[in-house]
Protein backbone atom coordinates (compact mmCIF):
# COMPACT_ATOMS: atom_id res chain seq x y z
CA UNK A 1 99.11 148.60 192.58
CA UNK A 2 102.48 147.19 192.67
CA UNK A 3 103.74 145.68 189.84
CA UNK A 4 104.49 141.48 189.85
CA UNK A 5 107.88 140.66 189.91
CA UNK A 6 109.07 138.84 186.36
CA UNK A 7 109.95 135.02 186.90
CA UNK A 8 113.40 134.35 185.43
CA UNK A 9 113.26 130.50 186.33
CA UNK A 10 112.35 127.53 183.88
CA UNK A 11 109.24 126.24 184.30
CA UNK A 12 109.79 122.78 185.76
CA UNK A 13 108.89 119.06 185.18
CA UNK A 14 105.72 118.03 186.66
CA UNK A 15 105.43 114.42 188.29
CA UNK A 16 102.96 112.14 186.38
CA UNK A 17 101.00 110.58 189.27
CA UNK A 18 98.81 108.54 187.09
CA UNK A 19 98.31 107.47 183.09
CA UNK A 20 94.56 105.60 181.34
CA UNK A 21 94.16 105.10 177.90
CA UNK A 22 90.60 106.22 177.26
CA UNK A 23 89.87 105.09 173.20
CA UNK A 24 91.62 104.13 170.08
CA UNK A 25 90.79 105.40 167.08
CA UNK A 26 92.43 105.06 163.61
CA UNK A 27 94.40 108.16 163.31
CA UNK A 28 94.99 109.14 167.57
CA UNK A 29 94.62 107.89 171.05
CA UNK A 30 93.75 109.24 173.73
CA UNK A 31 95.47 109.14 177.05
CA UNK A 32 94.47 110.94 180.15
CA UNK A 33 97.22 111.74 182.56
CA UNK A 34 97.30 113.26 186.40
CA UNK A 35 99.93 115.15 186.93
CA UNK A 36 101.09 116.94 189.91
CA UNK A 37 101.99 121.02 189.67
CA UNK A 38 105.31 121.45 190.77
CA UNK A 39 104.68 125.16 191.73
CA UNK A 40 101.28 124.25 194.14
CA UNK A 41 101.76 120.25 194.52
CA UNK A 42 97.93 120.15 193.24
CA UNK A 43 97.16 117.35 190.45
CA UNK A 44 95.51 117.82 187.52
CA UNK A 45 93.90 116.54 184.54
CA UNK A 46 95.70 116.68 180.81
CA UNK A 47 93.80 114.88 178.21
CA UNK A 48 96.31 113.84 175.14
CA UNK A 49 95.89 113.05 171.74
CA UNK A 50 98.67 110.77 170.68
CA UNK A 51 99.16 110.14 166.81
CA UNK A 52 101.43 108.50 164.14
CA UNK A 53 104.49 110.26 163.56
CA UNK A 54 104.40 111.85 160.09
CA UNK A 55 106.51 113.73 157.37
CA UNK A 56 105.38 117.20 155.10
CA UNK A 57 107.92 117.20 151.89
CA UNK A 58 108.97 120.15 150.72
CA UNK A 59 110.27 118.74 146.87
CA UNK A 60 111.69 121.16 144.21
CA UNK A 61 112.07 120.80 140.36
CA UNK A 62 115.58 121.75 138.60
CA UNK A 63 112.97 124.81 137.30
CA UNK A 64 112.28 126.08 140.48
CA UNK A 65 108.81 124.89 141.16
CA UNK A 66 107.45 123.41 144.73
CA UNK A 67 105.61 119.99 143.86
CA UNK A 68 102.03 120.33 145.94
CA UNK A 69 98.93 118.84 146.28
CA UNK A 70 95.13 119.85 146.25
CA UNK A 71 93.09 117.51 147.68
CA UNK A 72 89.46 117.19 149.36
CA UNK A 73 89.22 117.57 153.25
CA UNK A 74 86.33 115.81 154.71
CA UNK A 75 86.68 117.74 157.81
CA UNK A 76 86.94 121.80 155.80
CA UNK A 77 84.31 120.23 153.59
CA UNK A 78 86.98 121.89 150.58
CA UNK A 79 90.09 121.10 148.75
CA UNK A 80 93.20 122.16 150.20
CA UNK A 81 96.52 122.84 148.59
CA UNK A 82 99.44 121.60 150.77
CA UNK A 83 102.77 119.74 150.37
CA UNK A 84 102.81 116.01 149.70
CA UNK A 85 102.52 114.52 153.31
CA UNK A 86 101.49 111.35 155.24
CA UNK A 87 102.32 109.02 158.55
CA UNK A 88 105.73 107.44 159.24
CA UNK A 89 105.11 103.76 159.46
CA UNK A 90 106.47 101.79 162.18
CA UNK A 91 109.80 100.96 161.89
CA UNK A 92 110.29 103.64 159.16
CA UNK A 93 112.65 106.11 159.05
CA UNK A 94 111.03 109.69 158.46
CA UNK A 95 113.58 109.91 155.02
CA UNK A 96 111.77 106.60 153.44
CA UNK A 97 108.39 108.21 154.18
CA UNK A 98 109.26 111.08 152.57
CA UNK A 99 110.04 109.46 149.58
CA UNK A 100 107.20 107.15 149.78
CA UNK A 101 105.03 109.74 150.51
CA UNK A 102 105.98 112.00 147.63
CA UNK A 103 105.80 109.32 145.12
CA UNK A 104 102.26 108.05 146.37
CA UNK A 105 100.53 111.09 146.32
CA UNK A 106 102.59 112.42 143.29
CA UNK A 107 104.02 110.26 141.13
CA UNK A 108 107.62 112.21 141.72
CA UNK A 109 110.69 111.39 143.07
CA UNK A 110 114.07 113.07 143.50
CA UNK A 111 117.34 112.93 145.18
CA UNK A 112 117.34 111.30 148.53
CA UNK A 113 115.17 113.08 151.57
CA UNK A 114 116.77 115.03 153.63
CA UNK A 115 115.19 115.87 156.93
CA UNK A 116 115.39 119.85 157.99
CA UNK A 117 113.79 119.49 161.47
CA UNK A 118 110.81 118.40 163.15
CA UNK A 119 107.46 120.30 163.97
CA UNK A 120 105.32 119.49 167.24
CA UNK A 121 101.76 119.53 166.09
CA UNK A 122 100.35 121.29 169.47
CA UNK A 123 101.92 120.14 172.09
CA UNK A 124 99.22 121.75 174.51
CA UNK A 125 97.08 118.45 173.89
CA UNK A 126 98.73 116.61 171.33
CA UNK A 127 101.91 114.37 171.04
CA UNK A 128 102.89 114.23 166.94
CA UNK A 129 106.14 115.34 165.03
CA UNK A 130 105.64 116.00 161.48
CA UNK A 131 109.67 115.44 160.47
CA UNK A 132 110.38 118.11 157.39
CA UNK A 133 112.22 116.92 154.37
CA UNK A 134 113.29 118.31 151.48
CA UNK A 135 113.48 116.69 148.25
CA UNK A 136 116.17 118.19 145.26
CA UNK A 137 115.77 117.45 141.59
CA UNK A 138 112.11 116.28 141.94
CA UNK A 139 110.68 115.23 138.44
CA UNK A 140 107.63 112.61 137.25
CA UNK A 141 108.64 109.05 138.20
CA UNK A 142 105.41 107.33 137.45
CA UNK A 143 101.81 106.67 138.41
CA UNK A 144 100.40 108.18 141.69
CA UNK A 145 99.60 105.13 144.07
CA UNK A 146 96.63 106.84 146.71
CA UNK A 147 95.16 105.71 149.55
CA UNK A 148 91.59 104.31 148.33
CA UNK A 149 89.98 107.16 150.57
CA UNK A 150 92.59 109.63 148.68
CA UNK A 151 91.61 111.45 145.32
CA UNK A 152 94.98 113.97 145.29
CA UNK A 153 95.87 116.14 142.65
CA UNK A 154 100.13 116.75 142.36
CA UNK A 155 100.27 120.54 140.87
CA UNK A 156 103.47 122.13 140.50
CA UNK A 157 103.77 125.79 141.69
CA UNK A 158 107.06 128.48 140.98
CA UNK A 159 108.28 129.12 143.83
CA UNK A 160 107.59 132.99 142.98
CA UNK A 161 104.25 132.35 143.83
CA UNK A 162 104.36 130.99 146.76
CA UNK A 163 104.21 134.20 149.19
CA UNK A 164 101.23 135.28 146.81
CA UNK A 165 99.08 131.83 147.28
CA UNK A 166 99.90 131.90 150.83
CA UNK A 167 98.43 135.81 151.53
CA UNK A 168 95.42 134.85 149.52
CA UNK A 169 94.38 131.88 151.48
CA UNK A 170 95.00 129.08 149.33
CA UNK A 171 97.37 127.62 151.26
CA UNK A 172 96.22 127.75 155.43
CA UNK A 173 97.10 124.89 156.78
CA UNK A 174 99.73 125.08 159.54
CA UNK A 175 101.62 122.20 158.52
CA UNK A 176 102.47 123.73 155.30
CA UNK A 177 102.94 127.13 156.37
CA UNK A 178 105.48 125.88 159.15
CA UNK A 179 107.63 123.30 156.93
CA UNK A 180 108.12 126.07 154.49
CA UNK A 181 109.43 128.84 157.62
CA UNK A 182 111.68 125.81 158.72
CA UNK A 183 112.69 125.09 155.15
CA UNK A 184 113.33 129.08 154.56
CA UNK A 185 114.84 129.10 157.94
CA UNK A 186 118.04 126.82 156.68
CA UNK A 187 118.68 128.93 153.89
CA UNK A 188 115.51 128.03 151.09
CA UNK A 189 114.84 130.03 148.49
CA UNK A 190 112.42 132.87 149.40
């Protein structure tokens, strides 16, 4: 059997032939496009999620601990433990959530935001960036303000033990996992 021959090419573009919202919910839309297949000219169906931009905030003590949060998950049915994190608001600019965010669900605060990059949720159904920042000289600023469906808990964790919580399962979700590769990525602490 004779081997296929590698494609070197891009993928390309493929024409949107046709766009219907299909329901609104509180945290996504959904939007169904028709799109035509630039390699056979056939359409086809995409369903897409569409949701509020948001920000995960990586913020650090001068003692070199990572501020989290545990917090129930109505959809795990368990309490997670992930960085402080939360939807841009219109008009916002992902630095201003950051901060907002981190002294909502914390109480902290710290030097200004900086944003590291930008993750794409899963862009095989969903359109969402979760913007990274990172947060310097993060300390207790006052009272948490949550959400009234929120019941967060800020913990602070060394950074040692970071690697350790992750391999043991305590911290799984993606969001988390992929703000602290980007973070590492730029030169964080390992």
């Amino acid at each position: 059997m004779a081997e296929e021959p590698v494609r070197t090419e891009r993928p390309r573009a493929w024409e949107v032939v046709g766009e219907e919202e299909q329901g609104d919910w509180e945290m996504f839309s959904v939007r169904q496009l028709r799109a035509r297949s630039p390699v056979d000219g056939e359409e086809h169906v995409f369903n897409v999620a569409q949701s509020p931009d948001g920000v995960a905030v990586i913020a650090l003590t001068d003692d070199g601990r990572l501020v989290m949060v545990e917090q129930y998950r109505n959809p795990l049915a368990r309490v997670t433990l992930e960085l402080p994190a939360g939807i841009v608001d219109p008009g916002e600019r992902p630095e201003d959530a950051a901060a907002r965010e981190l002294r909502e669900e914390t109480g902290y605060a710290g030097e200004a935001a900086e944003i590291l990059g930008a993750l794409e949720l899963n862009p095989s159904w969903q359109r969402c960036r979760v913007h990274v920042a990172l947060v310097r000289g993060a300390r207790r600023a006052g009272p948490q303000d949550e959400d009234p469906a929120e019941d967060i808990r800020p913990c602070l964790l060394p950074l040692a033990e970071l690697d350790g919580r992750v391999r043991a399962g305590d911290v799984e979700a993606a969001v988390p996992l992929a703000a602290v590769a980007l973070w590492r990525s730029t030169g964080g602490a390992a």
